[in-house]
Protein backbone atom coordinates (compact mmCIF):
# COMPACT_ATOMS: atom_id res chain seq x y z
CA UNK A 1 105.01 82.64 36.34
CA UNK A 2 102.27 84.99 35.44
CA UNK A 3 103.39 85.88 32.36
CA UNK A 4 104.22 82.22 30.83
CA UNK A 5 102.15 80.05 28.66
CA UNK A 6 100.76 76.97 30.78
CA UNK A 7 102.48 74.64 28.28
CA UNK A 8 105.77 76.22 28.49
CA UNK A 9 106.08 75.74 32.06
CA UNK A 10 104.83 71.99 31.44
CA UNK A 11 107.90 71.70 28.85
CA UNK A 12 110.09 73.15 31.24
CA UNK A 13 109.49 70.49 33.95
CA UNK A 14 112.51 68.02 33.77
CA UNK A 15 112.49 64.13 33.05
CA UNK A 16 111.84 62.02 35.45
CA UNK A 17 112.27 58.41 36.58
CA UNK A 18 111.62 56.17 39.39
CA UNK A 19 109.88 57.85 42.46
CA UNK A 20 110.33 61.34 41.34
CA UNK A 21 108.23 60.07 38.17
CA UNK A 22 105.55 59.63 40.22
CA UNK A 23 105.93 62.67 42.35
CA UNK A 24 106.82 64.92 39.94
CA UNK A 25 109.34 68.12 40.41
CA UNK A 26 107.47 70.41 42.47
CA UNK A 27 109.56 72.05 44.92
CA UNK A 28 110.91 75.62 45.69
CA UNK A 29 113.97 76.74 43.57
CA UNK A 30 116.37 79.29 45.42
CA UNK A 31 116.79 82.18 43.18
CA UNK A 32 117.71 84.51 46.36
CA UNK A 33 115.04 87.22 44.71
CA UNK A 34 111.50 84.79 45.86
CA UNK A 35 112.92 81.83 47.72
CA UNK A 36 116.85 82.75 49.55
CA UNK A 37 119.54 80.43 50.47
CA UNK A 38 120.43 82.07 53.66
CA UNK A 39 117.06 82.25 55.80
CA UNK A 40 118.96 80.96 59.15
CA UNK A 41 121.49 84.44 58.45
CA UNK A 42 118.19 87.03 57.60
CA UNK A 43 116.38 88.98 59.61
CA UNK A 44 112.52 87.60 59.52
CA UNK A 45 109.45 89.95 58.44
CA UNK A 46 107.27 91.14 61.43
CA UNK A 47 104.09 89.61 60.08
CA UNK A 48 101.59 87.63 61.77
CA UNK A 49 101.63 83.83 60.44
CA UNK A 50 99.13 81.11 59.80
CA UNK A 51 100.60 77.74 59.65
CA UNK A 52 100.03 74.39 59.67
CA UNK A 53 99.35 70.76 57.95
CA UNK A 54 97.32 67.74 57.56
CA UNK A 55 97.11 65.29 60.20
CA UNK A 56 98.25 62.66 57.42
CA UNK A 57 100.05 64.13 54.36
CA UNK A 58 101.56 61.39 53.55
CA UNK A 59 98.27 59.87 52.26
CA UNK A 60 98.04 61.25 49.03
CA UNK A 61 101.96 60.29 48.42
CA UNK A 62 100.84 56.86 49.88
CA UNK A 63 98.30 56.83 47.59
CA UNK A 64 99.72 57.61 44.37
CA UNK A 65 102.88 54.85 45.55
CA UNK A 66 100.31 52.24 46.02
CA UNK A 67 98.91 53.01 41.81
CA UNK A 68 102.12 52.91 41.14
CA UNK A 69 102.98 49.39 42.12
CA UNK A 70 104.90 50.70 44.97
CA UNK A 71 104.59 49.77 48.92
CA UNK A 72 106.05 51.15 51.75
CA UNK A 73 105.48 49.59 55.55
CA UNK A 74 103.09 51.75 57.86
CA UNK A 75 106.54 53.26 59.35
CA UNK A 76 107.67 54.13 56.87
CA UNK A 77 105.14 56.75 55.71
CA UNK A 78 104.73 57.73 59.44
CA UNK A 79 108.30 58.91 59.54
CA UNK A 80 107.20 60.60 55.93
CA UNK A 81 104.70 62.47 57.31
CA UNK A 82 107.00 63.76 60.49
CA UNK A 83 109.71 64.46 58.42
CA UNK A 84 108.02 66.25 55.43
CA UNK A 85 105.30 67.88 57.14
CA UNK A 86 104.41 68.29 60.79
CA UNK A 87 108.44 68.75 62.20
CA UNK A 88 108.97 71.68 59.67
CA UNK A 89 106.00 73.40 60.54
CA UNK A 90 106.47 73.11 64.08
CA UNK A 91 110.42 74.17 63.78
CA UNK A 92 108.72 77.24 61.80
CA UNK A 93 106.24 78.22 64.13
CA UNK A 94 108.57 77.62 66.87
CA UNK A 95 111.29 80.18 64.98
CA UNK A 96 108.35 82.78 64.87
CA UNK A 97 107.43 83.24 67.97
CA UNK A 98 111.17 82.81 69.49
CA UNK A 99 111.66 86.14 67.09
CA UNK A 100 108.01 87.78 68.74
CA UNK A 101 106.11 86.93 65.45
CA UNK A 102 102.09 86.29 66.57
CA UNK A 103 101.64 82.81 64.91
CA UNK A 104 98.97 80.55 65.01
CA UNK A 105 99.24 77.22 64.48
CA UNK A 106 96.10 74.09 63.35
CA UNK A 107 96.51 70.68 62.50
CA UNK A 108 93.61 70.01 60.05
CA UNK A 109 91.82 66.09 60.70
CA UNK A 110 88.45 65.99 59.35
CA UNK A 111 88.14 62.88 57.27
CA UNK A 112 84.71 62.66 55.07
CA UNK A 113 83.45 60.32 51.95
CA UNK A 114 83.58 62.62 49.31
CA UNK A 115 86.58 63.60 49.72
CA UNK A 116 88.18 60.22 50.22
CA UNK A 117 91.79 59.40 48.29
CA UNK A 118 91.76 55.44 49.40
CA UNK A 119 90.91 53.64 52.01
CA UNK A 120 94.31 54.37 53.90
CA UNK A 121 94.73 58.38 52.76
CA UNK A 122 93.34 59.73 56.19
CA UNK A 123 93.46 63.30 55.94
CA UNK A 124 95.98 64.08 52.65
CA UNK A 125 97.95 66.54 51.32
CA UNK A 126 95.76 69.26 50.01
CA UNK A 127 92.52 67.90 51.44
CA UNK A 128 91.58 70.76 52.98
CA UNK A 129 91.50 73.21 49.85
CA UNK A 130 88.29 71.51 48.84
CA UNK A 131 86.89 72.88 52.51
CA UNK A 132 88.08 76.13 52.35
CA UNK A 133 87.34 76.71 48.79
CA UNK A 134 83.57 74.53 48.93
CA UNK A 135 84.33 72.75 45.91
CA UNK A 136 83.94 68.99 47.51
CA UNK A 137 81.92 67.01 45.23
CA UNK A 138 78.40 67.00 45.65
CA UNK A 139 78.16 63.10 45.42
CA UNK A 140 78.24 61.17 47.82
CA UNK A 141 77.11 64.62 49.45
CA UNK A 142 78.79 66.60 52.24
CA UNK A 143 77.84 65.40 55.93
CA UNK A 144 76.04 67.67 58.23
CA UNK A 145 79.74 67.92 60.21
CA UNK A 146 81.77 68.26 56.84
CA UNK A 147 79.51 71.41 56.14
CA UNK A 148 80.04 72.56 59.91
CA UNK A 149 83.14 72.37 59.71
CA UNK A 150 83.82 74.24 56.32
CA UNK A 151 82.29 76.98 57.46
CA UNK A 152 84.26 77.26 60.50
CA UNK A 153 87.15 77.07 58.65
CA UNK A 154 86.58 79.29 56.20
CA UNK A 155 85.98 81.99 58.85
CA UNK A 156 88.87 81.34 60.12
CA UNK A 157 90.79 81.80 57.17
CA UNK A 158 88.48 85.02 56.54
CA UNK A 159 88.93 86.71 60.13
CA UNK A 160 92.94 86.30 59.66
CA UNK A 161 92.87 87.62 56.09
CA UNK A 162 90.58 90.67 57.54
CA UNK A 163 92.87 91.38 60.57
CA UNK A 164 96.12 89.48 60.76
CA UNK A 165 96.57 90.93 63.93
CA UNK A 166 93.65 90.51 66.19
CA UNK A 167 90.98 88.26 63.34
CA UNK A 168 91.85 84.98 64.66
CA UNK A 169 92.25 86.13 68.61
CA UNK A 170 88.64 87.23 68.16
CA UNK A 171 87.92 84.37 66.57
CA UNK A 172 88.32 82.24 69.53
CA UNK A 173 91.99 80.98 68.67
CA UNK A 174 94.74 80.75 70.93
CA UNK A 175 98.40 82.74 70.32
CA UNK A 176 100.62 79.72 69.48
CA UNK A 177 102.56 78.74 72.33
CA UNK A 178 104.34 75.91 72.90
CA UNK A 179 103.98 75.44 76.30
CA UNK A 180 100.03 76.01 76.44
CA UNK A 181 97.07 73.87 74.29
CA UNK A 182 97.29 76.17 71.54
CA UNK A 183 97.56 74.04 68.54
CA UNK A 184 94.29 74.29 66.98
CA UNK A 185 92.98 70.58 65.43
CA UNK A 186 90.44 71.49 62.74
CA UNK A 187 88.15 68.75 62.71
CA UNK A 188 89.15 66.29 65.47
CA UNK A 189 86.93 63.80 65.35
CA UNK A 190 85.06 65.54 62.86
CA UNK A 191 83.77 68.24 65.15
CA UNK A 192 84.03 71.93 65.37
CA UNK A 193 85.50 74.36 67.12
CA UNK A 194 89.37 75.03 67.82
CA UNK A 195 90.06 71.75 69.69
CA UNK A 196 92.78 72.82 71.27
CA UNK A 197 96.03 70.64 72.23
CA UNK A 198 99.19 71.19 73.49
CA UNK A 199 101.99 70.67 69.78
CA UNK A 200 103.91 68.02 71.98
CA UNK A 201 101.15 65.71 71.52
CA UNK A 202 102.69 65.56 67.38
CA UNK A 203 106.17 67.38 67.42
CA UNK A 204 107.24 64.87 70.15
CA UNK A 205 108.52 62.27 67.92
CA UNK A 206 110.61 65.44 65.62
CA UNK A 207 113.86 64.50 67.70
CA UNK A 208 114.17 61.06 65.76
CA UNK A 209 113.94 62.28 62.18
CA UNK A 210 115.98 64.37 60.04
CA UNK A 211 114.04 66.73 58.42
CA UNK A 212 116.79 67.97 56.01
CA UNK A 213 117.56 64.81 55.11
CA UNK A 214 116.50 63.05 51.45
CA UNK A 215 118.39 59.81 51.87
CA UNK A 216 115.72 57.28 52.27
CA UNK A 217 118.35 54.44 53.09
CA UNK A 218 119.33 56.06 56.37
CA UNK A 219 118.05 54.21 59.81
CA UNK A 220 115.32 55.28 61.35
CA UNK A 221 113.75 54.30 64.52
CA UNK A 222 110.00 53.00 64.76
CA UNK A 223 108.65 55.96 66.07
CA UNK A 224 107.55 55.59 69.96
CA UNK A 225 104.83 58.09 69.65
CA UNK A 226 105.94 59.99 72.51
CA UNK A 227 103.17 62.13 72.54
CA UNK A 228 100.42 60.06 72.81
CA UNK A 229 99.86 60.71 76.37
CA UNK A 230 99.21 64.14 75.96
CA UNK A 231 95.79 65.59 76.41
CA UNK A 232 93.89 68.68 76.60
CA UNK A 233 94.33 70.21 79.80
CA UNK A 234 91.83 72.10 81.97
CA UNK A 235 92.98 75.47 82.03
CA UNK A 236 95.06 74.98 78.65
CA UNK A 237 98.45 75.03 79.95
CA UNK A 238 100.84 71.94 79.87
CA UNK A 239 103.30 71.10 82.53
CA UNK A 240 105.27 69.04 79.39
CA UNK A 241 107.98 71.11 78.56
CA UNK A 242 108.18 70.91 74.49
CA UNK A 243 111.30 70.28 73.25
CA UNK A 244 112.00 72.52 70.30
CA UNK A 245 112.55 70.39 66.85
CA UNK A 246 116.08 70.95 65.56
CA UNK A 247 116.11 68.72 63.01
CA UNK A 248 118.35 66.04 64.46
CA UNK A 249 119.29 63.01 62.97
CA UNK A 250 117.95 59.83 62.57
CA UNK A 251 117.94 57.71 65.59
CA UNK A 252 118.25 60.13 68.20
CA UNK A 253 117.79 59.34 71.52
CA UNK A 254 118.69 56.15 71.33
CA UNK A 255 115.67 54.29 70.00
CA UNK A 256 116.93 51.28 67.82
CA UNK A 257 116.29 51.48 64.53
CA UNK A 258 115.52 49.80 61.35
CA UNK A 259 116.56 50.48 57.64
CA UNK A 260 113.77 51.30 55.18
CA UNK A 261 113.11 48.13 53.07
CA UNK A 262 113.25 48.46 49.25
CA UNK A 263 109.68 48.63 48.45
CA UNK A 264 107.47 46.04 47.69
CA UNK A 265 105.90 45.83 43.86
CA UNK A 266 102.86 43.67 45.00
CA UNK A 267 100.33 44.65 47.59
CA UNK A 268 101.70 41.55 49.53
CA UNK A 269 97.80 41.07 50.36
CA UNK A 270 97.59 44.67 51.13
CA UNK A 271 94.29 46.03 49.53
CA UNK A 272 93.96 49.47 48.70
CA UNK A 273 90.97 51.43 47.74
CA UNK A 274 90.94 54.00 45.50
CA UNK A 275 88.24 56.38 46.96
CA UNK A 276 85.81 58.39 44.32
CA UNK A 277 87.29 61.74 44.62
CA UNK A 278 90.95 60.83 43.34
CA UNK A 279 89.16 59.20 40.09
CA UNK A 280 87.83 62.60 39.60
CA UNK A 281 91.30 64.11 40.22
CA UNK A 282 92.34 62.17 37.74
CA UNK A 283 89.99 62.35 34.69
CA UNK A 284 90.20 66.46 35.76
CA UNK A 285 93.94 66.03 35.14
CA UNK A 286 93.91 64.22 31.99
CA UNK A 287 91.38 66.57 30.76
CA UNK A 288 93.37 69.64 31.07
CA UNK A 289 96.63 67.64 29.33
């Protein structure tokens, strides 16, 4: 990729039509050399392992649907975000440390105005590069907690870079585990620190989705929120047993479902706001075309 001309690799993306016109082809190709086929069959590196997501990926997708013309219910996009995001992370971090790997795991939260998609983005895909990078926009300006946060989290990022082994331990973070409040949130309520829950509280609802599905007419339940009990504990070990996310299908467990309408092309009253820091997105995007 290195070597190629920006515009050649532009050229080389396909055509594309309906949703994929508005998400675009980006996605790992297997090529058995950088991304393999056969991961469940390979043995897996001994390296340590940062990993995690956004509390609500699906807000940037949500977004760029709603510009689009396009609207899903709130269900739908909450089985989006499961599905895409927070089950595969889990079932990775999960594989890691059933194979001894040290692995630690965050759910990033913090929500601020200058970074703001819409009105209904919550914390989007890629909304925390701006943090760990400082490259927010200065207007409106960062909060007092935005800039608090930041800089916890890009010492974070710093002390596992630095010592992969041992940077993060020191750091104050918990070895991921699922049956202890190790999942780190990264600004909960817009505070800082580790914050510290145990993953059941979000990989609960994993056992109703199908996370290698791609068939969006399937049924799927509305999600109970299983979790939603959950709390930190005192001494930061759960009696909840955490079931490990296999990917099952659709419906599991029983929970009725309901079949993903065709979406809407109207809001259907629905209003959406287009925060400041998308517009910028956009005129940066056009600019480099």
């Amino acid at each position: 990729m290195r070597s190629q001309n920006y515009s050649d690799i532009l050229n080389s993306i396909p055509a594309a039509s309906g949703t994929s016109a508005i998400l675009g082809y980006f996605g790992p190709t297997e090529d058995d050399v950088v991304v393999f086929s056969n991961y469940s069959s390979r043995t897996p590196a001994k390296i340590p392992m940062l990993i995690g997501n956004n509390d609500y990926e699906a807000g940037l997708f949500r977004t760029q649907f709603a510009l689009n013309g396009l609207f899903y219910p709130d269900n739908f996009w909450t089985a989006f975000n499961l599905q895409a995001f927070t089950c595969p992370t889990g079932i990775r971090a999960n594989l890691s440390i059933a194979n001894e790997i040290p692995t630690w795991r965050y759910r990033y939260m913090g929500v601020f105005p200058n970074l703001a998609v819409s009105s209904e983005a919550g914390t989007w895909h890629t909304a925390e590069v701006p943090m760990l990078f400082n490259t927010a926009p200065s207007s409106p300006p960062a909060t007092a907690e935005q800039v608090s946060i930041g800089n916890y989290m890009r010492g974070a990022w710093a002390a596992f870079a630095k010592d992969p082994q041992e940077g993060l331990t020191n750091y104050g973070w918990p070895v991921y585990n699922t049956s202890q409040d190790s999942l780190v949130r990264l600004g909960f309520e817009n505070k800082t620190g580790p914050n510290l829950i145990n993953p059941y509280r979000y990989d609960a609802d994993c056992v109703f989705v199908n996370v290698s599905s791609t068939d969006s007419n399937v049924e799927i339940p509305d999600l109970p929120d299983l979790g939603a009990a959950v709390t930190p504990t005192a001494n930061g070990t759960s009696p909840t047993p955490t079931p490990t996310a296999t990917g099952t299908g659709a419906g599991a467990g029983g929970a009725s479902g309901t079949t993903w309408p065709s979406p809407t092309s109207t809001n259907a009253g629905e209003r959406l706001k287009v925060g400041g820091y998308l517009s910028f997105v956009a005129v940066m995007a056009i600019a480099l075309m």
